[in-house]
N, C-alpha and C. Protein backbone atom coordinates (compact mmCIF):
# COMPACT_ATOMS: atom_id res chain seq x y z
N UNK A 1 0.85 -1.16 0.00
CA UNK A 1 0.00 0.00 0.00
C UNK A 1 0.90 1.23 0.00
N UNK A 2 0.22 2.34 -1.00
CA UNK A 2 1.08 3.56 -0.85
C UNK A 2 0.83 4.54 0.26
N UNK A 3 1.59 5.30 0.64
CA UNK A 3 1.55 5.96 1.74
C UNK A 3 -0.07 6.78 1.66
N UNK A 4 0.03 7.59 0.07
CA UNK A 4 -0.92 8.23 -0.56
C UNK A 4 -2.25 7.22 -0.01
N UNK A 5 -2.06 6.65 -0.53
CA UNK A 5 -3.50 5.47 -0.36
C UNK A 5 -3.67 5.31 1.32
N UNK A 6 -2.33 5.03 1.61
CA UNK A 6 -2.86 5.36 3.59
C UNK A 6 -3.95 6.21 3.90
N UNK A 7 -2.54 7.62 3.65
CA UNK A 7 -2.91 8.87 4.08
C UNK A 7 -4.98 9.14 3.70
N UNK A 8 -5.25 8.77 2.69
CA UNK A 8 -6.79 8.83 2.24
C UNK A 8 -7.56 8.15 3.10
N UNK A 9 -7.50 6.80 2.90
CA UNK A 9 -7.56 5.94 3.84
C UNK A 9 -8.37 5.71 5.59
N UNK A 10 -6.75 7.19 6.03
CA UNK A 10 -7.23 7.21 7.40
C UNK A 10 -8.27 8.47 7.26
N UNK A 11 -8.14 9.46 6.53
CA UNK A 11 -8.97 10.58 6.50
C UNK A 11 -10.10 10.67 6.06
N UNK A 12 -10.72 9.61 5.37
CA UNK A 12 -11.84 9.43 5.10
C UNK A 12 -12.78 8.27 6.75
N UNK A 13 -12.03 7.11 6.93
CA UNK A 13 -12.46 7.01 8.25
C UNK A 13 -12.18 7.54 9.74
N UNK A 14 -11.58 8.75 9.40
CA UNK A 14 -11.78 9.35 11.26
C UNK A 14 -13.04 10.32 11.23
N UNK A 15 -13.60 10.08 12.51
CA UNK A 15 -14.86 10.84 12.76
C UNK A 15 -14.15 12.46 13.00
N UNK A 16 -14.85 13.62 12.44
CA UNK A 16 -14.89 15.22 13.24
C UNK A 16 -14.35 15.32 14.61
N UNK A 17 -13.58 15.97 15.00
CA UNK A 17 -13.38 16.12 16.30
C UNK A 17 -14.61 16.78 16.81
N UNK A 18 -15.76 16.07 17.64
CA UNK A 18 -16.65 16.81 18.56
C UNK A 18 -16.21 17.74 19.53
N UNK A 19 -16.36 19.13 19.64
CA UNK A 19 -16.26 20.24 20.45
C UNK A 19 -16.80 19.79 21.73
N UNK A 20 -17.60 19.30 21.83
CA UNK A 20 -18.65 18.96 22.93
C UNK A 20 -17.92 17.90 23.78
N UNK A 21 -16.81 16.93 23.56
CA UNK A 21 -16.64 16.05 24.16
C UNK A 21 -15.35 16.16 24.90
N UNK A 22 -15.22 15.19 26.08
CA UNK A 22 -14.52 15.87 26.82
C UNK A 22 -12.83 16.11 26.34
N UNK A 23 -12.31 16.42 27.38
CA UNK A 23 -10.64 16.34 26.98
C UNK A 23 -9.69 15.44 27.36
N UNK A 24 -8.87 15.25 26.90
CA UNK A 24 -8.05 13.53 27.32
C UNK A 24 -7.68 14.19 28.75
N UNK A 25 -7.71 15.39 29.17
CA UNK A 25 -7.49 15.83 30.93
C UNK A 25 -8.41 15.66 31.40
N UNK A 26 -9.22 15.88 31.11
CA UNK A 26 -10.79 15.75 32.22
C UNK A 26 -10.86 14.44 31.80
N UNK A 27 -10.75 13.08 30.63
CA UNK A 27 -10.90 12.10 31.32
C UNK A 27 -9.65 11.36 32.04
N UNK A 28 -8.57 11.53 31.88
CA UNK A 28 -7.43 10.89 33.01
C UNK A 28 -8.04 11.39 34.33
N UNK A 29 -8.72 12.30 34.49
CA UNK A 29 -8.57 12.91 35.50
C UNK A 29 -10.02 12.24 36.40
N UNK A 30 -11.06 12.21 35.52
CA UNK A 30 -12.09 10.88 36.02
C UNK A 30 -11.52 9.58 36.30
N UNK A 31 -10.59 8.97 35.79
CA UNK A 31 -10.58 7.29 35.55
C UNK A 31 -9.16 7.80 37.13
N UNK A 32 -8.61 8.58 36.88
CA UNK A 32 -7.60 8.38 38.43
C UNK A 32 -8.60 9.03 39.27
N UNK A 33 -9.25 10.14 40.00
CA UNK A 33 -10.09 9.84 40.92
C UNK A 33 -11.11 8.90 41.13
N UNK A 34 -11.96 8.03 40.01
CA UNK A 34 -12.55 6.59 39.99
C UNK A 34 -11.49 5.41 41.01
N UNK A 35 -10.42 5.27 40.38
CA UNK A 35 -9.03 4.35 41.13
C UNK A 35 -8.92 4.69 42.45
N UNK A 36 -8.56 6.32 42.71
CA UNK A 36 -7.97 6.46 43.78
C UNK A 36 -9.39 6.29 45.11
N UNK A 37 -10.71 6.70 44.64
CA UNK A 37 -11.66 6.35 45.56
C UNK A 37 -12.23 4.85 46.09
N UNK A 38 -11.53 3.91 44.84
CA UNK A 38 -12.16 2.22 44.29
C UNK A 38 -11.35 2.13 45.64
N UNK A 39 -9.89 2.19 45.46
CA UNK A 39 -9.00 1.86 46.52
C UNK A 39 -9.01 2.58 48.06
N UNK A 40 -9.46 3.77 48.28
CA UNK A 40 -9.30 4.56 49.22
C UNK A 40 -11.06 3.61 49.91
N UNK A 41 -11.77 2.98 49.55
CA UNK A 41 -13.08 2.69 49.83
C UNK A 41 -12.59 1.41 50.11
N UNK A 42 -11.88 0.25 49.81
CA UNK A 42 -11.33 -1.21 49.55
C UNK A 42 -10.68 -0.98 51.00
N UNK A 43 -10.20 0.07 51.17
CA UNK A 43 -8.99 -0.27 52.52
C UNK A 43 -9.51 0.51 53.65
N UNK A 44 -10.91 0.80 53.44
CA UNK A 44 -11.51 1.92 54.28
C UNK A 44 -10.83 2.94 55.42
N UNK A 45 -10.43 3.59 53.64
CA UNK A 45 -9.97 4.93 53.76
C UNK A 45 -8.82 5.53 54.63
N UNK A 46 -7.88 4.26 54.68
CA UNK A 46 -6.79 4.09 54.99
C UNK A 46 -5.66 4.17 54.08
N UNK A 47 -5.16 5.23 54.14
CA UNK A 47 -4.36 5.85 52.80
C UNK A 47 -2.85 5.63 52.82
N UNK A 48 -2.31 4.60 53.90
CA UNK A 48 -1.69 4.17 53.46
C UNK A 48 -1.43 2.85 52.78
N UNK A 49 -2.59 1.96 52.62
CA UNK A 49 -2.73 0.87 52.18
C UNK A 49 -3.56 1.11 50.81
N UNK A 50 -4.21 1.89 50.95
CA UNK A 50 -4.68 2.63 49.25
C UNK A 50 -3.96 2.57 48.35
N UNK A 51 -2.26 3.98 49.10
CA UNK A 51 -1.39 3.67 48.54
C UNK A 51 -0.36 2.96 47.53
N UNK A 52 -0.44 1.51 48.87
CA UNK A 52 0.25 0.59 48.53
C UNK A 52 -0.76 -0.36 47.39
N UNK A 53 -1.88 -0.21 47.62
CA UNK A 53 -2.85 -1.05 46.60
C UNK A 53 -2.42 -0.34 45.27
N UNK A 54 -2.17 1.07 45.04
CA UNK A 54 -2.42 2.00 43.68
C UNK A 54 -0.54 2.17 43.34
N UNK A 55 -0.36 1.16 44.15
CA UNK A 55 1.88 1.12 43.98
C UNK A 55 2.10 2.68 43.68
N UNK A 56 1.64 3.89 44.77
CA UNK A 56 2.74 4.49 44.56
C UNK A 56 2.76 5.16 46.14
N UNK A 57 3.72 5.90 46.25
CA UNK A 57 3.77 6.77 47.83
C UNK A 57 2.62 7.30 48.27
N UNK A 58 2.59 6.92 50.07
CA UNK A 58 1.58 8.24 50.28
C UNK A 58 1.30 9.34 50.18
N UNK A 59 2.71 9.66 50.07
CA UNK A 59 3.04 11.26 49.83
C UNK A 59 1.96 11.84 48.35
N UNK A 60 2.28 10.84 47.21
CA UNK A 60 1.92 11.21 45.83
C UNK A 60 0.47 10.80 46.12
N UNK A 61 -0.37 10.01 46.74
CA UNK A 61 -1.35 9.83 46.96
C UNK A 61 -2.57 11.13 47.41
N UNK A 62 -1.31 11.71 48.70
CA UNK A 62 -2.19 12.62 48.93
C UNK A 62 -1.97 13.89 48.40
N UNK A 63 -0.89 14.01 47.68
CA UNK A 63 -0.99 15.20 46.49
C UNK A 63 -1.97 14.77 45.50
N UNK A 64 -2.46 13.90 44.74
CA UNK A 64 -3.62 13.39 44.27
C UNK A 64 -4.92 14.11 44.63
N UNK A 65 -4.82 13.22 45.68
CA UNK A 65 -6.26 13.32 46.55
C UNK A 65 -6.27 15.20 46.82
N UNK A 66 -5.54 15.48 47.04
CA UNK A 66 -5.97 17.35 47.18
C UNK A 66 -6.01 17.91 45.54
N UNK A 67 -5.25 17.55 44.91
CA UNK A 67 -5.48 18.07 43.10
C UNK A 67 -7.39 17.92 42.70
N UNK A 68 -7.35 16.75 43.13
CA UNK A 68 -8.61 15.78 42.75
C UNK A 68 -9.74 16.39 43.10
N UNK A 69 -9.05 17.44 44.97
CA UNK A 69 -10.58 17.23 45.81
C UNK A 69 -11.28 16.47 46.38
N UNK A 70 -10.39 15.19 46.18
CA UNK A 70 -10.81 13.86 47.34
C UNK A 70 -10.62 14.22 48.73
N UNK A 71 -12.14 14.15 49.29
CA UNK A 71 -11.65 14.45 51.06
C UNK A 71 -12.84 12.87 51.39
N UNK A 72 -12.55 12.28 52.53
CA UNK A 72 -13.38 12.26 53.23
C UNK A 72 -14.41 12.98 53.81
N UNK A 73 -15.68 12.93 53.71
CA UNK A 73 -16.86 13.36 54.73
C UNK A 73 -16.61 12.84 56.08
N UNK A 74 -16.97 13.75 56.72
CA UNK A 74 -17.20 13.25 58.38
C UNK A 74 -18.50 13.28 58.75
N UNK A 75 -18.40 11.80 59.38
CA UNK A 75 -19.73 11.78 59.89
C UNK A 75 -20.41 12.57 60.78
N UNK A 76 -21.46 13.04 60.42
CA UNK A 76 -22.75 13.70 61.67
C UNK A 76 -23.20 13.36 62.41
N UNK A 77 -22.86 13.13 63.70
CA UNK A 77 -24.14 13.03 64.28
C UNK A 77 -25.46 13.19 64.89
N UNK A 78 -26.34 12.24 64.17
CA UNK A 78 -27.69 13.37 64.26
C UNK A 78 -28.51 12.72 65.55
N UNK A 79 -28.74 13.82 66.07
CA UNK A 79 -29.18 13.77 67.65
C UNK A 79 -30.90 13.17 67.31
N UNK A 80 -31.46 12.76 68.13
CA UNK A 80 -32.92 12.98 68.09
C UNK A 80 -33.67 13.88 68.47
N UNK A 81 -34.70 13.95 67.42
CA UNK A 81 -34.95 15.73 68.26
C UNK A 81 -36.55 15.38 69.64
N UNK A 82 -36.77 14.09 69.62
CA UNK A 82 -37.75 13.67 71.15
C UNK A 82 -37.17 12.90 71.56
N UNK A 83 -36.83 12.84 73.18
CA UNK A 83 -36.25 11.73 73.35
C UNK A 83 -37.16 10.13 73.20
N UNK A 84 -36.59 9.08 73.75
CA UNK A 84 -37.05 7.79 73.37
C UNK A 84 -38.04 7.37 74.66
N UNK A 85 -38.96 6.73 73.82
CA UNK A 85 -40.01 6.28 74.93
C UNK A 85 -39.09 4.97 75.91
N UNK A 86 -39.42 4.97 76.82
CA UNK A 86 -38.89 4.10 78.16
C UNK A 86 -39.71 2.99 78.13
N UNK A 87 -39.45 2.12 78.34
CA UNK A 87 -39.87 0.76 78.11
C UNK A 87 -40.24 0.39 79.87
């Protein structure tokens, strides 16, 4: 095959670049906070075994996790607002 004949080839089957769709940054950037939560949830939320699950430092983990915006929630606790009937 000639290069010519490639070159046609590929340019007749690649689709338009869609404007609308995302960017190869915004999706690396889904599929590693997806990982880093799969694992940070697996070792409940013990980040140094996350870590070691995702093979790299804690250190780089939790530079991650702050880029990302990965925090833990803390739990509430929610009071009752009557107390409980007595038995």
């Amino acid at each position: 095959m000639y290069v010519e004949t490639a070159t046609r080839e590929i340019r007749s089957s690649a689709s338009p670049i869609d404007a609308a769709a995302p960017s190869l940054k915004t999706l690396m950037a889904d599929y590693e906070r997806r990982l880093i939560l799969e694992a940070l949830n697996a070792s409940g939320w013990h980040q140094r075994r996350a870590a070691a699950h995702l093979r790299v430092l804690p250190t780089t983990l939790l530079e991650k996790m702050k880029r990302l915006g990965i925090r833990r929630a803390r739990a509430v606790e929610v009071l009752p607002s009557s107390p409980l009937p007595r038995s």
